[in-house]
Each structure stands twice: as C-alpha cells, then as structure tokens.
C-alpha atoms as a PDB file:
ATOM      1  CA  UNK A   1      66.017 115.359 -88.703  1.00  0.00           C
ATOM      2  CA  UNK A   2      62.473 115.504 -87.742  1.00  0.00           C
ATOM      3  CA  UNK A   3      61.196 118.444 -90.103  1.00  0.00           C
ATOM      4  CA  UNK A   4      62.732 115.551 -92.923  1.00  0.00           C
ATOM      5  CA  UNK A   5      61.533 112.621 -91.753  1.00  0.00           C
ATOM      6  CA  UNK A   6      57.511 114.639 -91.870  1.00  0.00           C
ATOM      7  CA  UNK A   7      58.433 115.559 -95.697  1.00  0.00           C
ATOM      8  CA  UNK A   8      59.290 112.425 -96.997  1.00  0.00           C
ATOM      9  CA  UNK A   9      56.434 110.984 -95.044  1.00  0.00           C
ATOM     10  CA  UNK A  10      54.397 113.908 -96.964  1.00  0.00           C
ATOM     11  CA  UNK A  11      55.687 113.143-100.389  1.00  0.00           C
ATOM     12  CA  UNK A  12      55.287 109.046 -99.947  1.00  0.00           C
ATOM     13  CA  UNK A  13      51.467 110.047 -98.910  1.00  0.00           C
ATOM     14  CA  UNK A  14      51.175 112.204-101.913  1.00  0.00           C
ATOM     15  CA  UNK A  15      52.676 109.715-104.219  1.00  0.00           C
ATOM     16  CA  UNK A  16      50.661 106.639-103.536  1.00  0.00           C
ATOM     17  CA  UNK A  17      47.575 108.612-102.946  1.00  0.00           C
ATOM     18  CA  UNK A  18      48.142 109.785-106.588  1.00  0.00           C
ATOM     19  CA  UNK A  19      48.714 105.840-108.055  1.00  0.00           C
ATOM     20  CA  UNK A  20      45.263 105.090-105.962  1.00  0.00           C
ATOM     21  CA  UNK A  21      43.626 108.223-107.793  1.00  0.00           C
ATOM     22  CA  UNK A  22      45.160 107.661-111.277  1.00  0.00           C
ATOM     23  CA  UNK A  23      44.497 103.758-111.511  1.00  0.00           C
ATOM     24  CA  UNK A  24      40.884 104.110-110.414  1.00  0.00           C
ATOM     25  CA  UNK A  25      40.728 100.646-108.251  1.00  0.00           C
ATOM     26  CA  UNK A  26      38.210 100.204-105.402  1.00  0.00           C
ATOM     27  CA  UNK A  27      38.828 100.658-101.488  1.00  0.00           C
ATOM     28  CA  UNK A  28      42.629 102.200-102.212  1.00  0.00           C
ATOM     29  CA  UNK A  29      42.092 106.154-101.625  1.00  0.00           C
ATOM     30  CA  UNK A  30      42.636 107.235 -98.131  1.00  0.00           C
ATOM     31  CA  UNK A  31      39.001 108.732 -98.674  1.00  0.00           C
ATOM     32  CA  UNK A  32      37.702 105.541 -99.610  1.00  0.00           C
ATOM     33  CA  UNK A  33      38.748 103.796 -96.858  1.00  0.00           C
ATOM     34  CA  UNK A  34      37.544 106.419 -94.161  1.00  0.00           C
ATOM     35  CA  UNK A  35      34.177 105.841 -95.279  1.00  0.00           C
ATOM     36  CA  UNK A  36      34.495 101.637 -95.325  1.00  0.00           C
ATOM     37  CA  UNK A  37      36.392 102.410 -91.743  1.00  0.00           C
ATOM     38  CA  UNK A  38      33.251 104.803 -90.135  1.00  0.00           C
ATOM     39  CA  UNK A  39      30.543 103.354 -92.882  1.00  0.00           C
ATOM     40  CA  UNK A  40      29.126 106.415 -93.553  1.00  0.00           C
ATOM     41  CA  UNK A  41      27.768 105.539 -96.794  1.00  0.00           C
ATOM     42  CA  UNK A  42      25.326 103.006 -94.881  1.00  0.00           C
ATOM     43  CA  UNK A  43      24.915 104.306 -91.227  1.00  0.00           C
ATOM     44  CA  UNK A  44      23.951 107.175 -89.846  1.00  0.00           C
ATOM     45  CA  UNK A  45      25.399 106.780 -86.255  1.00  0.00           C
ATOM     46  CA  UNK A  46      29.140 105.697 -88.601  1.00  0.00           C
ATOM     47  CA  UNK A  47      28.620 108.949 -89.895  1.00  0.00           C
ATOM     48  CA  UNK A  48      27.973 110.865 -86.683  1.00  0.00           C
ATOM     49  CA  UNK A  49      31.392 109.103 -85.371  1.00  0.00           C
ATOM     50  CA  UNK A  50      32.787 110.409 -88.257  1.00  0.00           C
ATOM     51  CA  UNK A  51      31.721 113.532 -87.986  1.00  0.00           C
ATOM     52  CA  UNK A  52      32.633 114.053 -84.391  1.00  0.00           C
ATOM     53  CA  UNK A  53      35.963 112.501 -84.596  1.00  0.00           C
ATOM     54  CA  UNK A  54      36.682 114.930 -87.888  1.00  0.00           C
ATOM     55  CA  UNK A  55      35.378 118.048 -85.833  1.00  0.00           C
ATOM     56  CA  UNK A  56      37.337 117.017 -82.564  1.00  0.00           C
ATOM     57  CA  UNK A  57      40.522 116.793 -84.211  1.00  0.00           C
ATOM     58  CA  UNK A  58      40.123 120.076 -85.924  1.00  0.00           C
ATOM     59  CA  UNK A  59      39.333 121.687 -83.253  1.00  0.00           C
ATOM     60  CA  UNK A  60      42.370 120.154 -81.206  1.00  0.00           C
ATOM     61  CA  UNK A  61      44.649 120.800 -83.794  1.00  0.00           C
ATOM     62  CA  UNK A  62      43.712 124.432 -84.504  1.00  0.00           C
ATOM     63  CA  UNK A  63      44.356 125.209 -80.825  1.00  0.00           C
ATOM     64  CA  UNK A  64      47.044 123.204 -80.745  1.00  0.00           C
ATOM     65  CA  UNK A  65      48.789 124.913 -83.528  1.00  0.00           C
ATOM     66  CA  UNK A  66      47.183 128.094 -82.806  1.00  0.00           C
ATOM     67  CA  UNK A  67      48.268 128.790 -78.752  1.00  0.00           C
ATOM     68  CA  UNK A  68      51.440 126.448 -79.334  1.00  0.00           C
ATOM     69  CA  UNK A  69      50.257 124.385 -76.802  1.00  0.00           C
ATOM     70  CA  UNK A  70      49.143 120.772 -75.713  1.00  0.00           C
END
C-alpha cells in the first residue's frame, strides 16, 4: 500500500509542478516558493536558513538511507 500511495504522491508532484512550469505564472513552482518562504532573493541570513536547512536534511537523509537507520 505504502510504496503506492509515495508514487501517486510522486506523479501528482510531477504533474502540477509541470502545469506551474509550462504556464509560466508567478509564485506557483515549488522553487519559487522556497525562495518567497526563506527570502533568499532579499536576505542574506533567509538564505543562510536556507542553506542550513537544505544541507541538514541532506545530510540526514543520506545517512538515513545510507546505514538504514533513524
């Protein structure tokens, strides 16, 4: 159940982040967003938050998937 339930999630992702790219509209790519959300276009401590919070997960998630663990 759970292995479908991530690959529709997946494909719905894909497909509206595809609409957002192909109709070229302000503020309605996930990339977009992320950079109103942290303001990293205007602030450098927004993009330091960014930065770290990008980095962190990585890391976390490499290990994670990596030693099979936390």
């Amino acid at each position: 159940m759970w292995p479908a339930i991530w690959i529709v999630w997946t494909c719905a992702f894909a497909l509206f982040e595809t609409i957002a790219l192909a109709n070229r509209r302000d503020n309605d790519t996930l990339s977009e967003n992320i950079r109103r959300l942290f303001r990293t276009r205007a602030s450098k401590a927004g993009r330091a938050v960014f930065a770290a919070t990008w980095f962190g997960f990585s890391g976390w998630f490499a290990l994670h998937i990596l030693t099979e663990t936390m």
